[in-house]
PDB file of N, CA and C in Angstrom:
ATOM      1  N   UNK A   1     -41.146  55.162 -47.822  1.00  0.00           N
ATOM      2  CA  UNK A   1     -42.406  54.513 -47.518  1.00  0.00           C
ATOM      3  C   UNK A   1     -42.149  53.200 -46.789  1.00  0.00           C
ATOM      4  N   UNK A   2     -43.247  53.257 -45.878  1.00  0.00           N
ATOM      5  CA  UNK A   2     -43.181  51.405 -45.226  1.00  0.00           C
ATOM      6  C   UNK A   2     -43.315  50.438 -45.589  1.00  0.00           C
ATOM      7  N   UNK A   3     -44.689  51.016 -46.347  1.00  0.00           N
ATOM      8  CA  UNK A   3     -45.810  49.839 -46.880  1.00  0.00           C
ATOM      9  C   UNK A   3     -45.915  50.329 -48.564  1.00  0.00           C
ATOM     10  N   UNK A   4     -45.929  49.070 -49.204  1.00  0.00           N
ATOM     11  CA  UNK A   4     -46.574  48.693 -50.828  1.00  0.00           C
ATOM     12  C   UNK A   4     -47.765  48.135 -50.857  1.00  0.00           C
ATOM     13  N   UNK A   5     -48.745  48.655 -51.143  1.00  0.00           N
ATOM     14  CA  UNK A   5     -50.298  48.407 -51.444  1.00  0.00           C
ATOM     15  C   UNK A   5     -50.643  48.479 -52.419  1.00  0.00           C
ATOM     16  N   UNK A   6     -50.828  47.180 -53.366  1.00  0.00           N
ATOM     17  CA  UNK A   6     -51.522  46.378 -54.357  1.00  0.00           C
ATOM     18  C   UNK A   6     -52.663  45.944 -54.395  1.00  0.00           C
ATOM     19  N   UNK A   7     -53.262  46.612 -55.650  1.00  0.00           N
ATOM     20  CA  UNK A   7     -54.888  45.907 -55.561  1.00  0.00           C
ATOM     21  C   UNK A   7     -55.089  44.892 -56.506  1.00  0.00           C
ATOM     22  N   UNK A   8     -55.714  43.668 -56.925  1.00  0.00           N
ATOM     23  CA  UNK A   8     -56.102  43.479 -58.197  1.00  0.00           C
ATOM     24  C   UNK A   8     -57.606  43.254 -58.533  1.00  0.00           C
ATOM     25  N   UNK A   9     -57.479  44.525 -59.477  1.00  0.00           N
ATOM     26  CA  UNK A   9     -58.747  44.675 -60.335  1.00  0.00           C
ATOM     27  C   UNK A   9     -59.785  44.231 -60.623  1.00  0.00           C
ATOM     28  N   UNK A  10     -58.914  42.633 -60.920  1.00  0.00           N
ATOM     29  CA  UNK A  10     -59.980  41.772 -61.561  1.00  0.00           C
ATOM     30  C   UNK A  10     -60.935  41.357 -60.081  1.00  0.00           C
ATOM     31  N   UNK A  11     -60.522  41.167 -58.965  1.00  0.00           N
ATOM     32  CA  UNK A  11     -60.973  41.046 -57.894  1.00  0.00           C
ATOM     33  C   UNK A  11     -62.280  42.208 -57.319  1.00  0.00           C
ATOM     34  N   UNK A  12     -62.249  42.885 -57.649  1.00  0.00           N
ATOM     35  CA  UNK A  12     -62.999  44.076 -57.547  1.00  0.00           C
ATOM     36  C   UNK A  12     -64.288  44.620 -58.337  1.00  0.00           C
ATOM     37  N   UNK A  13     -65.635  44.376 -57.561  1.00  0.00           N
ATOM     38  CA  UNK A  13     -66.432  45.397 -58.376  1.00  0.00           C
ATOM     39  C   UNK A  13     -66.605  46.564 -57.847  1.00  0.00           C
ATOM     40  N   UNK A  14     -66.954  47.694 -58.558  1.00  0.00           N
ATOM     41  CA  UNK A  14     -67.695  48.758 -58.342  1.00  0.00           C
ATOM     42  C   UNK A  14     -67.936  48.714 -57.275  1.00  0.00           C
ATOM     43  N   UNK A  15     -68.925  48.232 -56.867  1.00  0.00           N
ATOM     44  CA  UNK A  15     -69.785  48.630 -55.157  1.00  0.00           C
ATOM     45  C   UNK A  15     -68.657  48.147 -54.483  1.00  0.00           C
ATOM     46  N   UNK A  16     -67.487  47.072 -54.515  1.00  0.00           N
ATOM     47  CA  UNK A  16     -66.207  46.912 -53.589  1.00  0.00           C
ATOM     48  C   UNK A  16     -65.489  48.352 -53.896  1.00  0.00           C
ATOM     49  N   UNK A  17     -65.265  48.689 -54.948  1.00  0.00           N
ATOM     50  CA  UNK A  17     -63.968  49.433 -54.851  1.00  0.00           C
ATOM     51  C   UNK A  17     -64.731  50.938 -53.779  1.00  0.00           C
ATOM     52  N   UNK A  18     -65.867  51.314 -54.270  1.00  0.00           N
ATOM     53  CA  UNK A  18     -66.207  52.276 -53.325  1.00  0.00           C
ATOM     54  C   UNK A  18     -66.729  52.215 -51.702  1.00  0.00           C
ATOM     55  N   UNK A  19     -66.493  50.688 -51.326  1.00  0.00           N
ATOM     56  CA  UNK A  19     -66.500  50.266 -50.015  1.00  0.00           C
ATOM     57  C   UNK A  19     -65.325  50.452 -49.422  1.00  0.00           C
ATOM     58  N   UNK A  20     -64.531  50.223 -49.896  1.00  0.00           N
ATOM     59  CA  UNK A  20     -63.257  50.165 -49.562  1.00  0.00           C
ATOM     60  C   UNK A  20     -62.417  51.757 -49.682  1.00  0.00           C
ATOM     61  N   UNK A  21     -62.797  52.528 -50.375  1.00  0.00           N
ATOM     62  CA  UNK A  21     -62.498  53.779 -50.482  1.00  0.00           C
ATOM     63  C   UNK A  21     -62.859  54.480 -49.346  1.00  0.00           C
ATOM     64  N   UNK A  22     -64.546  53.766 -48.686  1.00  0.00           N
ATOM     65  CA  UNK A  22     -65.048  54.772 -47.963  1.00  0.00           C
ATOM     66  C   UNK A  22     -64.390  54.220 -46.363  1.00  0.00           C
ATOM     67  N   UNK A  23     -64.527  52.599 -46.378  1.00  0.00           N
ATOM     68  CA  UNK A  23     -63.780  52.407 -44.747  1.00  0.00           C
ATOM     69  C   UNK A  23     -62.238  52.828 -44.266  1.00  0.00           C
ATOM     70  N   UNK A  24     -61.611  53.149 -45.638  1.00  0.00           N
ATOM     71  CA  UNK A  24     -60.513  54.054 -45.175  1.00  0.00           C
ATOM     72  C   UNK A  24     -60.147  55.427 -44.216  1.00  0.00           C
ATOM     73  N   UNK A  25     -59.796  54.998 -42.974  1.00  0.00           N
ATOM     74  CA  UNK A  25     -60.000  56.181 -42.232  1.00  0.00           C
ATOM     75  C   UNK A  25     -59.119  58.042 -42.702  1.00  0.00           C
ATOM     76  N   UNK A  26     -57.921  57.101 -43.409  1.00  0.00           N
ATOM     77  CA  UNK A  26     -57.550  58.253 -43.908  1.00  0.00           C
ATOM     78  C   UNK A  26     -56.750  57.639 -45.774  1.00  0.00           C
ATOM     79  N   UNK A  27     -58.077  57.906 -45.964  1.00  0.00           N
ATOM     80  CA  UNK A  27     -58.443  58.366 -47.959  1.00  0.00           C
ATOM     81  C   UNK A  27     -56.961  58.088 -48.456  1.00  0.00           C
ATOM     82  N   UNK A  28     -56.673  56.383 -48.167  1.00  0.00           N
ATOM     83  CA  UNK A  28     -55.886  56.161 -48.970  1.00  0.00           C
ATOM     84  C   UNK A  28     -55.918  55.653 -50.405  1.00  0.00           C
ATOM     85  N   UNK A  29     -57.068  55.368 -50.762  1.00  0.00           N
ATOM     86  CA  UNK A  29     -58.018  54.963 -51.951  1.00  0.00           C
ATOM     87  C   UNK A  29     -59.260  56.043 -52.209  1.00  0.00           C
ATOM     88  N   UNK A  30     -58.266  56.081 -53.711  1.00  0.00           N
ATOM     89  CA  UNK A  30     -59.973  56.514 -54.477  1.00  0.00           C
ATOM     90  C   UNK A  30     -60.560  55.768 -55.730  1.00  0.00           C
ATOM     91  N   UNK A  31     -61.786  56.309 -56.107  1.00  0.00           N
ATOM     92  CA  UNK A  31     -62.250  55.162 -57.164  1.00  0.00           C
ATOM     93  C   UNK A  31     -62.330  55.953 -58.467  1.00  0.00           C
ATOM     94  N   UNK A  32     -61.893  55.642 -59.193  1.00  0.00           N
ATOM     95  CA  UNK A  32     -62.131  56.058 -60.955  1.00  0.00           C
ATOM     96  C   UNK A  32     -62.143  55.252 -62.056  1.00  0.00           C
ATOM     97  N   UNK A  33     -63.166  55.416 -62.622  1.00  0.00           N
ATOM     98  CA  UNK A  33     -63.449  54.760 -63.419  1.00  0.00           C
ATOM     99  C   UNK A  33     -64.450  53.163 -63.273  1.00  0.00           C
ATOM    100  N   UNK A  34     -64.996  53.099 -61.834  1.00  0.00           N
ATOM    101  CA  UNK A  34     -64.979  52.143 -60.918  1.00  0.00           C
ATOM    102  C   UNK A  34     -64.032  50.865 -60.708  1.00  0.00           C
ATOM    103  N   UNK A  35     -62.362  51.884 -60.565  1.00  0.00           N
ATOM    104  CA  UNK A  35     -61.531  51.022 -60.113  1.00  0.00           C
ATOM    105  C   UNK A  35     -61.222  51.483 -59.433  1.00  0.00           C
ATOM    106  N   UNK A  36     -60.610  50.603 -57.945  1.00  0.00           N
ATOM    107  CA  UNK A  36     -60.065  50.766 -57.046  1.00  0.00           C
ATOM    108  C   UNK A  36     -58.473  51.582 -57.192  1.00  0.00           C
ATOM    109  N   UNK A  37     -57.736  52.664 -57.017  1.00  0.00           N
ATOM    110  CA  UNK A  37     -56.683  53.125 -56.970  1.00  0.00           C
ATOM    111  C   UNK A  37     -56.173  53.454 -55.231  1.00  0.00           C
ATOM    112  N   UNK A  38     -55.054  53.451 -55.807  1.00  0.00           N
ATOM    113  CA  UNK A  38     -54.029  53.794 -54.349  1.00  0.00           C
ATOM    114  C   UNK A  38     -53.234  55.283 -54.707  1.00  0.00           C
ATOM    115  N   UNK A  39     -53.707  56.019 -53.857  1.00  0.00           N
ATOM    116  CA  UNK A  39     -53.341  57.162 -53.507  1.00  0.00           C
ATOM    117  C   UNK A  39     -51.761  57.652 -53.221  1.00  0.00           C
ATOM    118  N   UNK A  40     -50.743  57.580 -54.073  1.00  0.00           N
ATOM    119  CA  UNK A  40     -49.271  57.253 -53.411  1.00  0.00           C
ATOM    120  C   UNK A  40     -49.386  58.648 -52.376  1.00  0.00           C
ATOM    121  N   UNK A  41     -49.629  59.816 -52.357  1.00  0.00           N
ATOM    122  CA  UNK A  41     -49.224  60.565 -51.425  1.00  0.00           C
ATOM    123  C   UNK A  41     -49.711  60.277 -50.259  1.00  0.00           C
ATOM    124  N   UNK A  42     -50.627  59.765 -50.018  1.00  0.00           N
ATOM    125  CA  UNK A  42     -51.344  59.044 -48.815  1.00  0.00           C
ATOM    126  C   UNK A  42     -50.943  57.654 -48.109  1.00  0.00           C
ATOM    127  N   UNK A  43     -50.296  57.004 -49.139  1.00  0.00           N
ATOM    128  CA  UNK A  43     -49.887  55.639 -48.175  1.00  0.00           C
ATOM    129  C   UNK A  43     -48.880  55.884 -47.196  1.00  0.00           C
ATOM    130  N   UNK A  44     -48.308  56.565 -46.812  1.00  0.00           N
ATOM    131  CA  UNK A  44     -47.556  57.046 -45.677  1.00  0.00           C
ATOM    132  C   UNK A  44     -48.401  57.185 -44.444  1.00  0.00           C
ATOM    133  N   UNK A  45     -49.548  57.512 -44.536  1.00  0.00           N
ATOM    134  CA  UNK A  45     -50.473  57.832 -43.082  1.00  0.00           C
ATOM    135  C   UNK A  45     -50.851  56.232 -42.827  1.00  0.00           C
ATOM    136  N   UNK A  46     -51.115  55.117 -43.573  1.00  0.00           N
ATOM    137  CA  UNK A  46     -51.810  54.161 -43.473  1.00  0.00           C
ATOM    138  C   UNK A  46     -51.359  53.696 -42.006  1.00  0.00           C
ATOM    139  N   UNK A  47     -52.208  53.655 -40.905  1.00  0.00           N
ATOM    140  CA  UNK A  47     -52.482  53.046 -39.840  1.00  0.00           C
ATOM    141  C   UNK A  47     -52.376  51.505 -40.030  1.00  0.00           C
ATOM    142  N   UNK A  48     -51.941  50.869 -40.964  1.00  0.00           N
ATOM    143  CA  UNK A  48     -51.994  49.140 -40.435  1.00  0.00           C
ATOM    144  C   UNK A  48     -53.708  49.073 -40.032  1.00  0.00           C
ATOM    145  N   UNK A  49     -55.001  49.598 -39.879  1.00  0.00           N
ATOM    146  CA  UNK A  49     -56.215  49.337 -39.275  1.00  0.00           C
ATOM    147  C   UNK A  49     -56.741  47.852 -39.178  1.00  0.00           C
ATOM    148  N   UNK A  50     -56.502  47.878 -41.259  1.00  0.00           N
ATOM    149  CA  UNK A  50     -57.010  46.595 -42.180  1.00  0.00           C
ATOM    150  C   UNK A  50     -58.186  46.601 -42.416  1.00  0.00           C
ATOM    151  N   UNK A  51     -58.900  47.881 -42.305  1.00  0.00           N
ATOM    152  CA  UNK A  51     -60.269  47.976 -42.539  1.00  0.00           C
ATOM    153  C   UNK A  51     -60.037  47.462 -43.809  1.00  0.00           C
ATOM    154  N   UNK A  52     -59.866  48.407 -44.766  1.00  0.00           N
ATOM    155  CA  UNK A  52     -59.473  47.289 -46.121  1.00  0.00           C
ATOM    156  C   UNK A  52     -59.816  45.941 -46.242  1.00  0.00           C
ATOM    157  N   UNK A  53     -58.596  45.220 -45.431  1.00  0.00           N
ATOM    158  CA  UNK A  53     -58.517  43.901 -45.860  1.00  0.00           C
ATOM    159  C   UNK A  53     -60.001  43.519 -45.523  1.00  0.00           C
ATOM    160  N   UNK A  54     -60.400  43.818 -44.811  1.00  0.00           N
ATOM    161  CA  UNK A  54     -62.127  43.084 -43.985  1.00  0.00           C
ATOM    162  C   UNK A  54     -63.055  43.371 -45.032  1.00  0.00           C
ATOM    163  N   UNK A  55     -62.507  44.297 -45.705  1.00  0.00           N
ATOM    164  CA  UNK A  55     -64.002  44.612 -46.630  1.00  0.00           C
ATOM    165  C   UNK A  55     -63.856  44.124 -48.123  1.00  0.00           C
ATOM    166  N   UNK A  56     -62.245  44.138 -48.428  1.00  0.00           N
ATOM    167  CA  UNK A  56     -62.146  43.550 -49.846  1.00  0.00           C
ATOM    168  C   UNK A  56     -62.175  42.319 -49.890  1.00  0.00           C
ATOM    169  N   UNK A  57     -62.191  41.395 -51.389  1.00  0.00           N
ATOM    170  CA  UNK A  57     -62.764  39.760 -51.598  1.00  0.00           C
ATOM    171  C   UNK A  57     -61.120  39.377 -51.097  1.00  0.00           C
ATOM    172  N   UNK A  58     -61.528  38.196 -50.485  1.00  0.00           N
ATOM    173  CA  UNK A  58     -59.937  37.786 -50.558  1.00  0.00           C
ATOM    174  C   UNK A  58     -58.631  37.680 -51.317  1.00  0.00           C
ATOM    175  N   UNK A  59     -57.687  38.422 -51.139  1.00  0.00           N
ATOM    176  CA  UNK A  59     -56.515  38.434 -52.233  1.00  0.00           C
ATOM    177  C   UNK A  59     -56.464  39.289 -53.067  1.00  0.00           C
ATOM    178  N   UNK A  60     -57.443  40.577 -52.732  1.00  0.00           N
ATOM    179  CA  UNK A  60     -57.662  41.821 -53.678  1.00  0.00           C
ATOM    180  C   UNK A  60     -56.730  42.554 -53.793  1.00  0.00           C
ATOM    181  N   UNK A  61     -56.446  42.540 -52.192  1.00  0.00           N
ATOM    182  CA  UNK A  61     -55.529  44.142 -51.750  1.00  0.00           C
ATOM    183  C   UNK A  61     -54.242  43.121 -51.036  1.00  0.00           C
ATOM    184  N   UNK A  62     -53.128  43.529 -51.232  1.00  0.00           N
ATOM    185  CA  UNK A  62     -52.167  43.126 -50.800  1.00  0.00           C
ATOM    186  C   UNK A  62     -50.966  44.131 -49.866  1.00  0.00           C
ATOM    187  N   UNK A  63     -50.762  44.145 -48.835  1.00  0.00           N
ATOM    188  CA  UNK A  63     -49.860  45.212 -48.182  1.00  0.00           C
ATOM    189  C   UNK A  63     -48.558  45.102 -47.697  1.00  0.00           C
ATOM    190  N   UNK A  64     -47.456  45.278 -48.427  1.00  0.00           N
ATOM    191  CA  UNK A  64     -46.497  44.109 -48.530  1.00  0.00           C
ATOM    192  C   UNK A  64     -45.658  45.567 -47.220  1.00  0.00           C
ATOM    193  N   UNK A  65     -45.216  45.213 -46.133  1.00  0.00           N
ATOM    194  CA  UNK A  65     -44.264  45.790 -45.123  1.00  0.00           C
ATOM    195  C   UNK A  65     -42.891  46.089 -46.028  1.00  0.00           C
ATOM    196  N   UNK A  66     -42.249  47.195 -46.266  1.00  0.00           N
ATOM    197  CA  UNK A  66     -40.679  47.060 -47.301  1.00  0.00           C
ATOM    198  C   UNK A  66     -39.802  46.623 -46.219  1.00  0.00           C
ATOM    199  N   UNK A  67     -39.983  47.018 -44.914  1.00  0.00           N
ATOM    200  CA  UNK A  67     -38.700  46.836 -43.752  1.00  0.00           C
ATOM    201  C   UNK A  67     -39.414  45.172 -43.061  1.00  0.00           C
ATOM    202  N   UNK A  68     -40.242  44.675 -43.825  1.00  0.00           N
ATOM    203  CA  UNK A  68     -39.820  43.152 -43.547  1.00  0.00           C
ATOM    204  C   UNK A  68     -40.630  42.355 -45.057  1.00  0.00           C
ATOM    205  N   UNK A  69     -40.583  41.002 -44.519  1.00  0.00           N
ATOM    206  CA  UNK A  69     -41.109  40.428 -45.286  1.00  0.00           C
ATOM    207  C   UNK A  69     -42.364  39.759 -45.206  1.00  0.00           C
ATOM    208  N   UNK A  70     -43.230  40.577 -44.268  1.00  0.00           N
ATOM    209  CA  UNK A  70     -44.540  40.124 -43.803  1.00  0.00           C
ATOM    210  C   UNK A  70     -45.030  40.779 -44.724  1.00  0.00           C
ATOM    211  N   UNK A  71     -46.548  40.066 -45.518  1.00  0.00           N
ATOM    212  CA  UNK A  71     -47.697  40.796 -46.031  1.00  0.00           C
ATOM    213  C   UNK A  71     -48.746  40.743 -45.711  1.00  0.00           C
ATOM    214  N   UNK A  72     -49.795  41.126 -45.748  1.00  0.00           N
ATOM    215  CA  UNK A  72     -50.963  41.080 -45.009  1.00  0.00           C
ATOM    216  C   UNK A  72     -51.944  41.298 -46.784  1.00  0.00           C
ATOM    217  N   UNK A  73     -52.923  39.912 -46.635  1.00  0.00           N
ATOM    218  CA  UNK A  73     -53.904  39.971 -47.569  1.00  0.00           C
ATOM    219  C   UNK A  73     -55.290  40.034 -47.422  1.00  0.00           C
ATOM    220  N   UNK A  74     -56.274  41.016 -48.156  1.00  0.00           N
ATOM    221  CA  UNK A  74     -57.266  40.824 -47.989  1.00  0.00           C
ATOM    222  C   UNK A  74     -57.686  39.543 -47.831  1.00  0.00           C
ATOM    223  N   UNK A  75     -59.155  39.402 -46.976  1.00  0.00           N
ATOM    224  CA  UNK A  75     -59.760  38.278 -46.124  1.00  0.00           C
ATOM    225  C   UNK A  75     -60.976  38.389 -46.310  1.00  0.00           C
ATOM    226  N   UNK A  76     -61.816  39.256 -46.677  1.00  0.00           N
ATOM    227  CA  UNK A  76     -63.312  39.188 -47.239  1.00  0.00           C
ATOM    228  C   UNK A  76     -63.317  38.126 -47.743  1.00  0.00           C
ATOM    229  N   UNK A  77     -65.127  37.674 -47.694  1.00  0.00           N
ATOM    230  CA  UNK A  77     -65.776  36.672 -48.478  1.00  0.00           C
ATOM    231  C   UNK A  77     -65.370  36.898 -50.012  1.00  0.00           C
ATOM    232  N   UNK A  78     -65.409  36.215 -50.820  1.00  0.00           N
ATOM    233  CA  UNK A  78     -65.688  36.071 -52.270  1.00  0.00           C
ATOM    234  C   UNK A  78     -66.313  36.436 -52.558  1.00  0.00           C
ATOM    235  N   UNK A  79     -67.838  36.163 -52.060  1.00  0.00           N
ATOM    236  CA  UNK A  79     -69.288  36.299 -52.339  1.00  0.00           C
ATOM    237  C   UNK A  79     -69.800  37.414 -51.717  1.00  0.00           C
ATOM    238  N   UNK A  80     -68.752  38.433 -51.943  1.00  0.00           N
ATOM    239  CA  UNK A  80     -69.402  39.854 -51.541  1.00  0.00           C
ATOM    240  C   UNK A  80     -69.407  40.528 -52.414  1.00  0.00           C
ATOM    241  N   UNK A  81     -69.362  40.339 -53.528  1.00  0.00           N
ATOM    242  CA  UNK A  81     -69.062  41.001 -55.132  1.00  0.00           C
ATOM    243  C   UNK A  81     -70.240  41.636 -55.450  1.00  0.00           C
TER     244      UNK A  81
END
């Protein structure tokens, strides 16, 4: 794998986690329980898009590169909860 994709929970409601499930172009998230999960057989397709990051609260979702040491963090408002 390239990429490690971390969510945290506490960052997340319901109506986020299924926003974020749905701007995924390819269904790397699903929601249960109304929590946000990461799909391990799927993070291999992840396009880098960042739809994600745009839609989760800041610092939700984290996408750490393994072949460097760049990460890329969600950037949504706060106040989209």
């Amino acid at each position: 794998m390239f990429i490690q994709i971390e969510v945290n929970d506490r960052a997340m409601s319901a109506p986020l986690c299924a926003l974020v499930a749905t701007v995924c172009p390819v269904e790397i998230f699903a929601v249960e329980g109304g929590r946000l999960l990461v799909r391990p057989e799927q993070v291999d397709e992840c396009t880098l898009c960042e739809l994600c990051l745009d839609a989760a609260p800041a610092g939700a979702i984290t996408i750490s590169r393994t072949y460097s040491d760049k990460k890329l963090v969600s950037r949504g408002s706060d106040n989209t909860r």
